[in-house]
Protein backbone atom coordinates (compact mmCIF):
# COMPACT_ATOMS: atom_id res chain seq x y z
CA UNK A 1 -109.56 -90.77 -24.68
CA UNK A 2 -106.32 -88.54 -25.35
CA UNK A 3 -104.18 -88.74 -28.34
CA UNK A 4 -100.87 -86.96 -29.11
CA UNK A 5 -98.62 -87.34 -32.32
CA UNK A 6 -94.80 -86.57 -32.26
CA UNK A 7 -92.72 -86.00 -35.59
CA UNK A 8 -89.21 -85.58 -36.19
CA UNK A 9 -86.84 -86.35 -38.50
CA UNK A 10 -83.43 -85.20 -38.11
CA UNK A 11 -81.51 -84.94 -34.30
CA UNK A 12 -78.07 -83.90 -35.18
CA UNK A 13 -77.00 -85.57 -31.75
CA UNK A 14 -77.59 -85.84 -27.79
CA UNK A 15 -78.39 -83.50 -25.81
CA UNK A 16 -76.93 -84.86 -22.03
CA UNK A 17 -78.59 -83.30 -18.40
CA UNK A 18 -77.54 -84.24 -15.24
CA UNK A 19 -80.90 -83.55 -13.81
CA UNK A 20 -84.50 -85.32 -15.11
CA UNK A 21 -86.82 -83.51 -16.39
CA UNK A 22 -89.41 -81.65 -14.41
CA UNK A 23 -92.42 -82.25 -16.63
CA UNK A 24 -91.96 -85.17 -19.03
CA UNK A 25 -95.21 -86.44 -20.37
CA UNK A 26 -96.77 -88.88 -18.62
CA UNK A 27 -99.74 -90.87 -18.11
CA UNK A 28 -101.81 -92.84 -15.26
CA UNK A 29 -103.97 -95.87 -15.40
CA UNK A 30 -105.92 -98.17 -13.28
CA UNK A 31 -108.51 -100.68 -13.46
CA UNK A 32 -109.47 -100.63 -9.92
CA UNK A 33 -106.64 -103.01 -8.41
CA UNK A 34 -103.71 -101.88 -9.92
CA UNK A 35 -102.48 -98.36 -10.39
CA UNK A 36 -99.41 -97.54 -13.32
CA UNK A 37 -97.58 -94.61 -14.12
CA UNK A 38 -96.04 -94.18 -17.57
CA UNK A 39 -93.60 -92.11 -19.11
CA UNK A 40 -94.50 -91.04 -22.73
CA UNK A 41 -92.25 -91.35 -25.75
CA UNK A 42 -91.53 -87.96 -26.42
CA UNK A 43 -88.37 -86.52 -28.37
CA UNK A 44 -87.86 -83.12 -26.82
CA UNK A 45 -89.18 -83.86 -23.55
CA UNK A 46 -89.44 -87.53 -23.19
CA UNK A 47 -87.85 -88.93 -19.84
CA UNK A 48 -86.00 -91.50 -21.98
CA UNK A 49 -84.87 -90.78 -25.10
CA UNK A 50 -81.91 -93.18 -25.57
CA UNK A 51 -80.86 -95.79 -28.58
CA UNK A 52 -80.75 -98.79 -26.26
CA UNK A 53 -84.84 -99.64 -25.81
CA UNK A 54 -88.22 -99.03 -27.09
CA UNK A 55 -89.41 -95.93 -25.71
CA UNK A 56 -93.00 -97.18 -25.25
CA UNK A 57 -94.11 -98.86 -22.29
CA UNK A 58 -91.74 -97.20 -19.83
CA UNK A 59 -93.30 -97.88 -16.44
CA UNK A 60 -92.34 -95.23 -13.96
CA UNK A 61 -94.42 -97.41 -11.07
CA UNK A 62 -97.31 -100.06 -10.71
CA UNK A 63 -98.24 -100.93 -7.38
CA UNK A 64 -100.91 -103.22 -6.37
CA UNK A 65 -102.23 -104.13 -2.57
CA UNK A 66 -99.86 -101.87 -1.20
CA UNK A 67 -97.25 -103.73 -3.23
CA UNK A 68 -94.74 -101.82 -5.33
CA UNK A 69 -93.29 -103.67 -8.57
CA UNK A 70 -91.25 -100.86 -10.28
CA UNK A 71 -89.12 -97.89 -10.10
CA UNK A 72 -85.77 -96.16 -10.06
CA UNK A 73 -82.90 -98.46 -9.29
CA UNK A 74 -79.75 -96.49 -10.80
CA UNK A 75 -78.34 -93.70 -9.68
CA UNK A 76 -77.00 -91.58 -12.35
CA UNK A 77 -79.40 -90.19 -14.95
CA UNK A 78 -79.69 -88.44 -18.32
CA UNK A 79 -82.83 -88.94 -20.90
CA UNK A 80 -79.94 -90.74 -23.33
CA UNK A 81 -78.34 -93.01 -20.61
CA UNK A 82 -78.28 -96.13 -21.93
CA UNK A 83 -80.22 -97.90 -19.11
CA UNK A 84 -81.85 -95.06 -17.39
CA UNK A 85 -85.17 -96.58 -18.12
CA UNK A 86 -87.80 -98.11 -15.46
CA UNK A 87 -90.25 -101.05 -15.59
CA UNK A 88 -90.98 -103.78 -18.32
CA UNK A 89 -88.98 -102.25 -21.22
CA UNK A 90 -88.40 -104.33 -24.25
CA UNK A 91 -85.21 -103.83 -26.63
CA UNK A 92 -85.01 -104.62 -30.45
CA UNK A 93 -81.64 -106.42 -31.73
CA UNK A 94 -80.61 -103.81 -34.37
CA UNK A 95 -81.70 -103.93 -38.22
CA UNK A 96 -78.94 -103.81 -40.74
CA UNK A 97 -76.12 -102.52 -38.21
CA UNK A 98 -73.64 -105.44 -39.95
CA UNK A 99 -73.78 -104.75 -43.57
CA UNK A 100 -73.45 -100.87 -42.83
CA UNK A 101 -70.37 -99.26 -42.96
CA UNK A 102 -69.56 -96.05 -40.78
CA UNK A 103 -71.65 -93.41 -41.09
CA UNK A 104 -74.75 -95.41 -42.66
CA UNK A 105 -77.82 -95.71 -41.06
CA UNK A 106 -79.32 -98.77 -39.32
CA UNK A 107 -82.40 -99.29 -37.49
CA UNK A 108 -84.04 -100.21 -33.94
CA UNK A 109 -87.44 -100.92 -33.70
CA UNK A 110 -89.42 -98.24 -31.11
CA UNK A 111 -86.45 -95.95 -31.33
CA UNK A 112 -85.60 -95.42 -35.42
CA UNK A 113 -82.98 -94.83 -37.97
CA UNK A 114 -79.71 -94.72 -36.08
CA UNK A 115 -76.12 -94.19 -37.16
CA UNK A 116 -73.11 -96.31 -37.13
CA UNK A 117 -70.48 -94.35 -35.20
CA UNK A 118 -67.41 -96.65 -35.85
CA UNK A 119 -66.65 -100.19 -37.04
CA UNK A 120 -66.69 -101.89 -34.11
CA UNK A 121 -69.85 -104.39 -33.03
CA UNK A 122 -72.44 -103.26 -31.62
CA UNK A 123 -72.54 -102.32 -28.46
CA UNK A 124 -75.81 -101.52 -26.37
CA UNK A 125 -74.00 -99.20 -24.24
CA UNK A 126 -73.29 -97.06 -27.17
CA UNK A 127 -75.54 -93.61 -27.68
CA UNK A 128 -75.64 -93.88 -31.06
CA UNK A 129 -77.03 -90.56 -33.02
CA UNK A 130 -80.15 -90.83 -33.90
CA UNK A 131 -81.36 -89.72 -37.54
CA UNK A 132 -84.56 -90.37 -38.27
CA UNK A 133 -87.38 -90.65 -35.19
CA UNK A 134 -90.37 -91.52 -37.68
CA UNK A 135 -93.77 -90.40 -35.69
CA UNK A 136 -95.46 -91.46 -32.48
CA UNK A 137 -98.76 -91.36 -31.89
CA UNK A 138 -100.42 -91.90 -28.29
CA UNK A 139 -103.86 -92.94 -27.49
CA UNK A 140 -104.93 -92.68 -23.47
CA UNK A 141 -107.59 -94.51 -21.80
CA UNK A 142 -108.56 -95.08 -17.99
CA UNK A 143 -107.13 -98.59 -18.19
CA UNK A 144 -104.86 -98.77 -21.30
CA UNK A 145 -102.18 -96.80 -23.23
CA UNK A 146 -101.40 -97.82 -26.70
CA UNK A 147 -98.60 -96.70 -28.64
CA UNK A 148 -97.69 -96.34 -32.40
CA UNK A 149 -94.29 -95.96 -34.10
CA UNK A 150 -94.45 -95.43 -37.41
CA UNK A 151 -90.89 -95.14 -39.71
CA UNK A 152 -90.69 -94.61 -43.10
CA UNK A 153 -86.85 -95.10 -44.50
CA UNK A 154 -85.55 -95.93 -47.84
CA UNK A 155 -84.73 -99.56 -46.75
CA UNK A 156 -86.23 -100.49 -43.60
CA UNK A 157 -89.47 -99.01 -42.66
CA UNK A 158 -92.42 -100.39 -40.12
CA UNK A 159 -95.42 -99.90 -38.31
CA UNK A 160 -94.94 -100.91 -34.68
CA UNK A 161 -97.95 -100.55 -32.33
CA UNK A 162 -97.80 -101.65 -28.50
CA UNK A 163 -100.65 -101.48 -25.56
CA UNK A 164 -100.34 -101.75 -22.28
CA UNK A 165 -103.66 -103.09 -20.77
CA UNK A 166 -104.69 -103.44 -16.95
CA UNK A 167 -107.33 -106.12 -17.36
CA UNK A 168 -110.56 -105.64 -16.25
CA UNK A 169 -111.16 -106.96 -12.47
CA UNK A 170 -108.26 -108.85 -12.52
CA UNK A 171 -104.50 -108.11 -10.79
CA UNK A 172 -103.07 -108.66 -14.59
CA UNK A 173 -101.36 -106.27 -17.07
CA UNK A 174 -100.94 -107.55 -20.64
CA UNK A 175 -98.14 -105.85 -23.28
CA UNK A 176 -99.55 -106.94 -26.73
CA UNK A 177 -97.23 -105.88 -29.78
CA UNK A 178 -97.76 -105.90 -33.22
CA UNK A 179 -94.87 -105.57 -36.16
CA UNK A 180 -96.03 -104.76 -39.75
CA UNK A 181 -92.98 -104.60 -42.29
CA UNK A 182 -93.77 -101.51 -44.92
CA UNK A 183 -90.93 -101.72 -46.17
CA UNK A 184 -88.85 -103.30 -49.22
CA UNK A 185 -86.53 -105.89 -46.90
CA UNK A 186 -87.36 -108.49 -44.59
CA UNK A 187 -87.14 -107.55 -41.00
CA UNK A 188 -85.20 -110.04 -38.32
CA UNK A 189 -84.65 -109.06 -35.23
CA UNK A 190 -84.69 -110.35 -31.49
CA UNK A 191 -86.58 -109.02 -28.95
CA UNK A 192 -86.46 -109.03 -25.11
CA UNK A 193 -87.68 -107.63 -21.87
CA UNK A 194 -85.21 -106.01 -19.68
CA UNK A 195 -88.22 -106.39 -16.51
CA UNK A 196 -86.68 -104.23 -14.35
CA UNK A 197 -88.47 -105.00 -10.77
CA UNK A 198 -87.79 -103.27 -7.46
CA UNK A 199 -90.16 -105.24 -5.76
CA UNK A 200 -91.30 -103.27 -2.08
CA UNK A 201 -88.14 -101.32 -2.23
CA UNK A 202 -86.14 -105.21 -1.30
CA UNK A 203 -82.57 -105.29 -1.67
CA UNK A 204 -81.96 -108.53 -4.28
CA UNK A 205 -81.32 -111.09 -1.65
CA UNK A 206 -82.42 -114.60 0.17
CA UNK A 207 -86.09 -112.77 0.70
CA UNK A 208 -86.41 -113.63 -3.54
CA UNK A 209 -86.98 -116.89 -5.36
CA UNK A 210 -86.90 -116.77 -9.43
CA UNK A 211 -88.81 -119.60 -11.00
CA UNK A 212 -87.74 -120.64 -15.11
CA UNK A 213 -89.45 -123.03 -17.06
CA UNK A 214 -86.62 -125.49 -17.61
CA UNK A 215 -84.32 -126.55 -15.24
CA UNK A 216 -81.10 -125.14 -13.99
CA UNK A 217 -78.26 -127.72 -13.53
CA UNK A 218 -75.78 -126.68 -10.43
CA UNK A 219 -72.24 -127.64 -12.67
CA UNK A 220 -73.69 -124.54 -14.79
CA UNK A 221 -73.99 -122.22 -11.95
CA UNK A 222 -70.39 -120.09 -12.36
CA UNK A 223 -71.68 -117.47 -9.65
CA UNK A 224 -72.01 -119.92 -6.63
CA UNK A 225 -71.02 -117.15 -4.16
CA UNK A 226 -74.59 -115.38 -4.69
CA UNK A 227 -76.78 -118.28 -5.78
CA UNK A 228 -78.00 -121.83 -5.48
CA UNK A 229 -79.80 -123.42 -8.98
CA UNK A 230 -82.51 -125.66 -7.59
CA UNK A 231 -84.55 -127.59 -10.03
CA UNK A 232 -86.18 -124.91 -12.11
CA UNK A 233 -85.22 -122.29 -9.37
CA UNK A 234 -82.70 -119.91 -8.60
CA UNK A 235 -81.90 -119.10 -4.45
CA UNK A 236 -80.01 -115.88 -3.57
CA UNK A 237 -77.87 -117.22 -0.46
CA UNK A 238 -76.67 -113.16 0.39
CA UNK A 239 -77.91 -110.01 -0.26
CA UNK A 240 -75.84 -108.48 -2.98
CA UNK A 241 -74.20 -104.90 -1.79
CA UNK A 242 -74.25 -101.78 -4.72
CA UNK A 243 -71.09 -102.90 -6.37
CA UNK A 244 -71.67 -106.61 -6.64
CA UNK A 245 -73.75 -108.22 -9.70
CA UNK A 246 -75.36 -111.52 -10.78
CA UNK A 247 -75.06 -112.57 -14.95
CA UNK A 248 -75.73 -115.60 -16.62
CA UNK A 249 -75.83 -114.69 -20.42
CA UNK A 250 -78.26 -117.50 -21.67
CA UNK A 251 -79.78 -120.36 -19.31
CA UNK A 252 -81.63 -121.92 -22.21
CA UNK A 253 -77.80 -122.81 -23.33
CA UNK A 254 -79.05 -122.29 -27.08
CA UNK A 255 -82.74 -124.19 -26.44
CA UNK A 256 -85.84 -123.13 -26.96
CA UNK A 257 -88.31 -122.84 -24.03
CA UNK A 258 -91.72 -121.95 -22.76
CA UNK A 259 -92.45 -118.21 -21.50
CA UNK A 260 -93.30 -118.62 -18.23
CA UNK A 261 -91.47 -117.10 -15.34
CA UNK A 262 -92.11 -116.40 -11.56
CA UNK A 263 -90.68 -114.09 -8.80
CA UNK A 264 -91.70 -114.37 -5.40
CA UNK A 265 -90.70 -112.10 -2.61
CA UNK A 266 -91.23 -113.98 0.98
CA UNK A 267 -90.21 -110.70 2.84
CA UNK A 268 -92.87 -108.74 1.44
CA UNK A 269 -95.65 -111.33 0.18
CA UNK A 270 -95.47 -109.44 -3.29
CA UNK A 271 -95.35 -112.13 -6.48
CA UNK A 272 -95.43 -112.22 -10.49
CA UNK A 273 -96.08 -114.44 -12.83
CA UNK A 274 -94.88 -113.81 -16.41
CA UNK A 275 -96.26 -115.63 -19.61
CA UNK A 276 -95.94 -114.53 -23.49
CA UNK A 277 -97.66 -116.54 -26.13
CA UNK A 278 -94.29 -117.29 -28.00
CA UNK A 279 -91.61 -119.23 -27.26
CA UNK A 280 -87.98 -117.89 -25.51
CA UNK A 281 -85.11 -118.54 -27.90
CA UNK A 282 -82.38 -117.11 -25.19
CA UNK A 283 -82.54 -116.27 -21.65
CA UNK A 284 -80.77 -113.88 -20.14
CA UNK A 285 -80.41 -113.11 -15.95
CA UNK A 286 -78.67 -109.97 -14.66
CA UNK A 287 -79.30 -108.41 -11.67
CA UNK A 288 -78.07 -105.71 -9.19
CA UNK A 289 -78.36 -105.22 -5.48
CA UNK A 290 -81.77 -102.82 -6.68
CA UNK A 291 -83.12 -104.53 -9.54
CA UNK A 292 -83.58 -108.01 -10.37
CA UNK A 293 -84.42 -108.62 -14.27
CA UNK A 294 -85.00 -111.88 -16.02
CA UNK A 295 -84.49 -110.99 -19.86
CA UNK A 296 -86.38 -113.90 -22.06
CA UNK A 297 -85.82 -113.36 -26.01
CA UNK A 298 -88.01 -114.04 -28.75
CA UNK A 299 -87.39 -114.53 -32.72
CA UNK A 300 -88.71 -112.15 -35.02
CA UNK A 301 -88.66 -112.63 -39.09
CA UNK A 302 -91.09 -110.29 -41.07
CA UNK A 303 -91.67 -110.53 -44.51
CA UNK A 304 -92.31 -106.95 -46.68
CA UNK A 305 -96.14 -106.70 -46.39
CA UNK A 306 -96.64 -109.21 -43.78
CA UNK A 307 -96.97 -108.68 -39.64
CA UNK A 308 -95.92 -110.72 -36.01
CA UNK A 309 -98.19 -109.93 -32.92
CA UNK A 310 -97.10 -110.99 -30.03
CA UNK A 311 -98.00 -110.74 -25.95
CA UNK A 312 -96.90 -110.64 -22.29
CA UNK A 313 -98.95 -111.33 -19.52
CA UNK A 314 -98.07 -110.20 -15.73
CA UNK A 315 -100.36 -111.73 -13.03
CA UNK A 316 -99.63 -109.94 -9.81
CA UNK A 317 -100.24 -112.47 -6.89
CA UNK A 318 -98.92 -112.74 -3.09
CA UNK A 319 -97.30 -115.57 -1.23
CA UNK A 320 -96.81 -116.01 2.47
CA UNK A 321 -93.74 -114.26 4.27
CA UNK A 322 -91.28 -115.75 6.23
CA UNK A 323 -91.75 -115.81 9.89
């Protein structure tokens, strides 16, 4: 077992490279049947240190008989690009960005005390400054990394802890999650997983079928050119070309659902099945002609001394390819 701890408390702004890192901190797990790769929250070195998403969990590659699920899909990079991130990264909706003004802090769970550059809303794009880091700590094991964020402000402060878990003879990885408020405020926040799969190197394209747990009626479908809504499916009728992507801001159209979600790649054989234990409250679907990302939200409200746990399951499977 390996543990690190990482303090800071004051960044008086970004630092931008053009070129990643040579040695960012990383670690590797298995459990026999899959291998991972993780980067390492880290906020000198760290290979992401932006104010979009949690830096935990960032999942440079998993692959699993012979089958690759994650990786790089953009082309530009610096450690505080917005979205140059890999794997099954989650993002917090911010904490008290409306009621500050500009200049006052607000906060992101897994990233910290940010500050509010200008009135405007929020935008995720944004690279805000970021003021107060609170401390990681990181625990190693052979099959398992857990992570621990803890931030102590003079409004919002939390312990945040997330694992990420190969189970035991079985092609699964779980993310479990706990939120404790320390703090004097309720916390309410969203959060979501970006999933960013490059699935056997594919190009998005007919080869992939995306399964939801409701159905998906055709008169809703505004992007007919690229896809076909089939029941509880979604078709890809082309493959999509660098400059051309797929959006549909919420599919749930304000419902709640279940958290269940497949993607099946009949090229390759290569498969997932996602499940959390809490219901979606918004669905977002974006992808790019490298990527392909269904983002499910969840609601958060935490009370000051209470805690939310929550969990994501990803059963790697295969299906047959086309002939």
């Amino acid at each position: 077992m390996k543990t690190t701890s990482i303090f800071i408390c004051v960044i008086s702004g970004f630092v931008i490279s053009a070129v990643p890192f040579i040695t960012p901190p990383e670690a590797e797990i298995s459990n026999g049947l899959i291998h991972a790769r993780l980067y390492l929250p880290d906020p000198d070195d760290g290979y992401y240190r932006g104010s979009r998403f949690d830096w935990s969990g960032v999942i440079a590659s998993l692959d699993w008989k012979g089958h690759h699920y994650f990786g790089k899909w953009f082309t530009e990079y610096s450690p505080t690009l917005h979205d140059a991130i890999l794997g099954p990264v989650e993002a917090f909706d911010p904490i008290g960005y409306n009621e500050a003004k500009k200049g006052d802090p607000f906060v992101k769970v897994g990233i910290g005390v940010l500050s509010k550059t200008s009135e405007s809303p929020y935008a995720f794009t944004e690279p805000y400054p970021i003021l107060n880091a609170g401390k990681w700590n990181v625990t190693t094991q052979p099959d398992q990394v857990q992570f621990r964020h803890s931030l102590q402000d003079k409004v919002y402060s939390y312990e945040y802890e997330k694992t990420v878990k190969l189970v035991k003879n079985k092609p699964e990885m779980v993310l479990t999650h706990t939120l404790k408020n320390t703090g004097q405020r309720t916390i309410e926040t969203s959060v979501y997983n970006h999933n960013f799969f490059v699935m056997d190197g594919q190009t998005t394209g007919p080869g992939f079928t995306v399964t939801f747990p409701f159905s998906l009626p055709e008169e809703s479908n505004d992007m007919k050119e690229f896809v076909q809504f089939k029941d509880h499916q979604l078709l890809f009728l082309k493959d999509l070309n660098p400059k051309e992507h797929v959006l549909f801001r919420d599919l749930t159209t304000g419902k709640t659902a279940d958290y269940e979600i497949k993607i099946e790649n009949h090229k390759t054989g290569a498969a997932v099945k996602i499940t959390g234990d809490q219901p979606i409250s918004k669905f977002v679907f974006w992808c790019a002609s490298t990527t392909l990302c269904p983002e499910p939200f969840i609601k958060l409200k935490v009370d000051p001394g209470k805690q939310v746990s929550w969990s994501i399951t990803y059963e790697f499977y295969e299906v047959s390819t086309e002939k």
